[in-house]
Protein backbone atom coordinates (compact mmCIF):
# COMPACT_ATOMS: atom_id res chain seq x y z
CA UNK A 1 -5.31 35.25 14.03
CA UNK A 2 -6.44 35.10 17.65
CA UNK A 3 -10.01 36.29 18.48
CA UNK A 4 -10.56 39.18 20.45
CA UNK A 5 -12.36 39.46 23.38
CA UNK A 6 -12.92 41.29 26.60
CA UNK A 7 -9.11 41.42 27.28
CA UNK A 8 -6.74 43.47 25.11
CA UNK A 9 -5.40 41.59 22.20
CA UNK A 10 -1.17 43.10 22.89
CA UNK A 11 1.33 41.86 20.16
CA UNK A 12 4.65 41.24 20.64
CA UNK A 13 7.14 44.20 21.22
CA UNK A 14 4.30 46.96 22.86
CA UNK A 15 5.19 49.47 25.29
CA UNK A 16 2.00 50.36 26.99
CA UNK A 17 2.69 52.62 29.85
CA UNK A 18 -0.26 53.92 32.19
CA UNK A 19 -3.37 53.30 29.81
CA UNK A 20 -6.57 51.97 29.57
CA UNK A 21 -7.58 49.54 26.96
CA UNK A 22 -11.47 48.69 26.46
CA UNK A 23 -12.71 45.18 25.65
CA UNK A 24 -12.02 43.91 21.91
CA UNK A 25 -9.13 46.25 21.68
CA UNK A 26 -5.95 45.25 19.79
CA UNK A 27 -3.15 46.80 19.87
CA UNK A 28 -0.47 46.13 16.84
CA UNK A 29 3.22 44.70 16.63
CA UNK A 30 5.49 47.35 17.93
CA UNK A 31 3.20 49.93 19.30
CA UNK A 32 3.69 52.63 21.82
CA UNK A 33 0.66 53.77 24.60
CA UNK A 34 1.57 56.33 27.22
CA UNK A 35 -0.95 57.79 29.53
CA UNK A 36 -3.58 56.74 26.35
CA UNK A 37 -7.10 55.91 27.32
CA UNK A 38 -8.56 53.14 24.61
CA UNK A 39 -12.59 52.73 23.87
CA UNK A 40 -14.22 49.25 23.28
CA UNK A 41 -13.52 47.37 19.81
CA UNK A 42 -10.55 50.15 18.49
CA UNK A 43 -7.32 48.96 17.10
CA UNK A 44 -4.31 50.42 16.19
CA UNK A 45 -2.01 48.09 13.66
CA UNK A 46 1.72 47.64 14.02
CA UNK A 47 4.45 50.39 15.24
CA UNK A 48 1.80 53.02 15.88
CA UNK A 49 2.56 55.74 18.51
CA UNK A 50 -0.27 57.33 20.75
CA UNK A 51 0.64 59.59 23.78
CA UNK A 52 -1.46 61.78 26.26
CA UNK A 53 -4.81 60.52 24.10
CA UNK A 54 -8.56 59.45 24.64
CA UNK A 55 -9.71 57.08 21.98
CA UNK A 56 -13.64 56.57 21.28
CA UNK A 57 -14.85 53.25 20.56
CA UNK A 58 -14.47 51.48 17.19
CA UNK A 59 -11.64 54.07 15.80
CA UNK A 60 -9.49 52.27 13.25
CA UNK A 61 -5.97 53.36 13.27
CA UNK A 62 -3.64 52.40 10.62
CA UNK A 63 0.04 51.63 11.26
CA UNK A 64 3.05 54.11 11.77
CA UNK A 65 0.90 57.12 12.76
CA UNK A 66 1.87 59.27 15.67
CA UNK A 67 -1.28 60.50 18.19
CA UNK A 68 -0.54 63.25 20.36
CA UNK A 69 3.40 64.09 19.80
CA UNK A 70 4.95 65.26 22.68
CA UNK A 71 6.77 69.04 21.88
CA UNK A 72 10.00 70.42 22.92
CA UNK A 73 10.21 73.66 24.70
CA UNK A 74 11.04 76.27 21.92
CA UNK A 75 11.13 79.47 23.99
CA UNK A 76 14.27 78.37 25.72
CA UNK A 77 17.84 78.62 24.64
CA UNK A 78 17.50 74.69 24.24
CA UNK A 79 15.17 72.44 22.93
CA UNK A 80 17.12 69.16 24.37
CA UNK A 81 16.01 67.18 26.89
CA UNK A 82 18.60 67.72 29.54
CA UNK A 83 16.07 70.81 30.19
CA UNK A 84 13.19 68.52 31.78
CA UNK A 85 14.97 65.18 31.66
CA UNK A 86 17.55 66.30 33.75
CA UNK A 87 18.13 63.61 35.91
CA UNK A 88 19.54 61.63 33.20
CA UNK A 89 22.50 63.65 33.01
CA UNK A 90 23.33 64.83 36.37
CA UNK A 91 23.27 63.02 39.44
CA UNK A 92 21.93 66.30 41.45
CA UNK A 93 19.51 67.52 38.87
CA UNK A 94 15.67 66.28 38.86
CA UNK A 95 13.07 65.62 36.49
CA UNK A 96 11.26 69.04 35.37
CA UNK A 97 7.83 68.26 36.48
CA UNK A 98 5.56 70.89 35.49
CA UNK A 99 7.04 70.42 32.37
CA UNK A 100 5.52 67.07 32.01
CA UNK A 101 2.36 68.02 33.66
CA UNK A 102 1.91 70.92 31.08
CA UNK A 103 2.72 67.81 28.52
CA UNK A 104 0.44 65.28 29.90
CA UNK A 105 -2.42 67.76 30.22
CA UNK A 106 -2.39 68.59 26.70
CA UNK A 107 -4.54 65.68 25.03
CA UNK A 108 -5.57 64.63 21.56
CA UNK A 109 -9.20 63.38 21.23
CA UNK A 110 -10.25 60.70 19.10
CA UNK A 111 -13.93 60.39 18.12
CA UNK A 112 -15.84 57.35 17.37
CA UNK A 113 -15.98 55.25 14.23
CA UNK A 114 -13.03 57.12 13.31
CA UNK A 115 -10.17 56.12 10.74
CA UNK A 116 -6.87 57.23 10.99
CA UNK A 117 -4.52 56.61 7.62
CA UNK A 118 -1.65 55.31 7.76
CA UNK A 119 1.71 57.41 8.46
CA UNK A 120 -0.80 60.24 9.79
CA UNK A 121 0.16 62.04 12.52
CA UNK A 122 -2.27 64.08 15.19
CA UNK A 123 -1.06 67.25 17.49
CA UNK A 124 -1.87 67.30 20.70
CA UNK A 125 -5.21 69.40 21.86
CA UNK A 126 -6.82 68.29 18.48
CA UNK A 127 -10.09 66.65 18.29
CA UNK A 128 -11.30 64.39 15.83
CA UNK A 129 -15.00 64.38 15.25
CA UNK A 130 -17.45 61.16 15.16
CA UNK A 131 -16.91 58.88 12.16
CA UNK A 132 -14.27 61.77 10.88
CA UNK A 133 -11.32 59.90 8.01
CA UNK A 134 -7.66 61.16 8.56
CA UNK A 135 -5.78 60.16 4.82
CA UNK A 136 -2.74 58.41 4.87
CA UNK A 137 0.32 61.09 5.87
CA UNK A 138 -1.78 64.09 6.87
CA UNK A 139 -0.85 66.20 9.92
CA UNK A 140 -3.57 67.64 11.41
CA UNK A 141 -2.77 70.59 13.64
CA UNK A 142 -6.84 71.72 13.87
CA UNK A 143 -10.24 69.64 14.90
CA UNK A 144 -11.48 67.73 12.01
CA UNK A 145 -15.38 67.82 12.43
CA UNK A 146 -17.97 64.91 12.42
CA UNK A 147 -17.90 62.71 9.66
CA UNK A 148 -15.28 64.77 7.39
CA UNK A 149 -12.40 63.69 5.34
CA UNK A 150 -8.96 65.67 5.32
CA UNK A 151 -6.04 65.00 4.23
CA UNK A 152 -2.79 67.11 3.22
CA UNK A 153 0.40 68.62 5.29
CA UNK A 154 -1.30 70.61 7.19
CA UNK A 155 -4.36 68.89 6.95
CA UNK A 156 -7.36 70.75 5.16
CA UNK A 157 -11.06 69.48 4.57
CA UNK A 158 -11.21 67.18 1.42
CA UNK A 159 -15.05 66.39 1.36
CA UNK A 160 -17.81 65.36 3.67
CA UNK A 161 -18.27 61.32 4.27
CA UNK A 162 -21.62 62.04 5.25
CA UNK A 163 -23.92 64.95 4.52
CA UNK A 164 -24.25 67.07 7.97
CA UNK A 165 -28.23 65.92 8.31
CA UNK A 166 -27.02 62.97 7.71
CA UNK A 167 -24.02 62.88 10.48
CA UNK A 168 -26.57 64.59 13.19
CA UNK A 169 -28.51 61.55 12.94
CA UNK A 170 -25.64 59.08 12.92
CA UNK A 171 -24.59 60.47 16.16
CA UNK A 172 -27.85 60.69 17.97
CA UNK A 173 -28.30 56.55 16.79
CA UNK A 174 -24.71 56.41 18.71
CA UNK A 175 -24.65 52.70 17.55
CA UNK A 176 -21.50 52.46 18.99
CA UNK A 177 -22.88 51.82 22.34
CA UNK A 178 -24.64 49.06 21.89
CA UNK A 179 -24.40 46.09 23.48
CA UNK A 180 -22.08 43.20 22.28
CA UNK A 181 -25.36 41.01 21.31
CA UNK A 182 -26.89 43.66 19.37
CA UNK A 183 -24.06 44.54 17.25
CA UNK A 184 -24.04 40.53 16.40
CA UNK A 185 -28.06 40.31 15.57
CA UNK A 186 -27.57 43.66 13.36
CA UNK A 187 -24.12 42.65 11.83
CA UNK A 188 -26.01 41.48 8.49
CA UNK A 189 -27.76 45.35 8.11
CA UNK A 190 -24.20 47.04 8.78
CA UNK A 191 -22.85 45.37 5.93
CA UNK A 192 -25.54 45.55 3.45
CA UNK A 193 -27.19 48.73 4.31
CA UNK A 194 -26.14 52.20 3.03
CA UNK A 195 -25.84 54.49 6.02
CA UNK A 196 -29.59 56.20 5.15
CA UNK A 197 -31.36 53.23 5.05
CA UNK A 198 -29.02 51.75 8.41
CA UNK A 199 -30.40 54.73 9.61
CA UNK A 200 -34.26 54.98 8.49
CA UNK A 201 -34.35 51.30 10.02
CA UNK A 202 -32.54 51.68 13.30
CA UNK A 203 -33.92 55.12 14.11
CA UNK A 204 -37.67 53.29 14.01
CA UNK A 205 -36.04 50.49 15.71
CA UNK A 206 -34.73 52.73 18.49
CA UNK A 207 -37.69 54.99 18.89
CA UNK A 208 -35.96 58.07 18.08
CA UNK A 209 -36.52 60.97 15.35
CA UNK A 210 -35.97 59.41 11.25
């Protein structure tokens, strides 16, 4: 496997159209990015589709999930997309464009530290909370708060990853913003250290509240 580094690791067979892709971002085997902003260290794995999206950094997102479908318009007589793709079909006819304005405003949010299962699939205007876990297949149609779990069709709140004192302090650390170096000198503590004692540490460390 190559390393990543400060450019985009892009396999084969992407379509990446107006985005912006952090450093030690990789983006998997058959993947789709339209108008999809990408934080520092996140991935998404093979034939994964994200539209009209802002990623956080270090958000792990599993292959075949959908971010930020794009809708049809369901209060007209048609649903097809000779409505705002008009051009396609007649040489007079443009483009609908405050169709695809409306669309493109209409963003998904994607938190740090997040995971997003694979096959899982996540409406537009939803936001998913800090270190929040999507489970493989769920649609989530609502904001999934910090550090929770759902899962289900719609999606519905399975259990807490981290108890909310817990998750309060997790975010104020924001560990995801440190530098490149640290992350290496600390590497050893993030994977031997449950996230209390990570914490009890780092919060001394970092002068803030324990």
């Amino acid at each position: 496997m190559a390393r990543l580094g400060p450019e985009p690791l892009v396999h084969p067979d992407c379509e990446i159209i107006d985005s912006e892709l952090g450093t030690y971002v990789e983006i998997g085997r058959g993947s789709r990015l339209n108008r999809v902003e990408m934080g520092d260290y996140s991935y998404c794995d093979r034939c994964a589709d994200l539209a009209n999206a802002t990623v956080g950094k270090f958000s792990n997102i599993a292959s075949f999930t959908r971010i930020g479908p794009t809708d049809h318009p369901m209060g007209n007589a048609s649903l097809h997309h000779f409505l705002y793709r008009s051009e396609d079909y007649w040489d007079d006819a443009r483009r609908d464009e405050a169709f695809f304005a409306a669309r493109h405003a209409r963003r998904a949010q994607i938190g740090h530290d997040t995971w997003i299962g694979h096959g899982a699939v996540v409406r537009p205007e939803v936001t998913i909370g800090h270190g929040a876990v999507v489970a493989a297949s769920a649609v989530v149609t609502r904001d999934v708060a910090p550090y929770t779990i759902v899962a289900g069709v719609p999606a519905r709140p399975l259990r807490p990853r981290f108890a909310p004192d817990l998750a309060e302090r997790m975010i104020a650390l924001a560990w995801w913003d440190w530098p490149h170096a640290l992350l290496r000198e600390r590497l050893a503590d993030f994977r031997s250290m449950p996230a209390e004692a990570f914490l009890e540490k780092y919060q001394r460390v970092e002068g803030g509240p324990t």
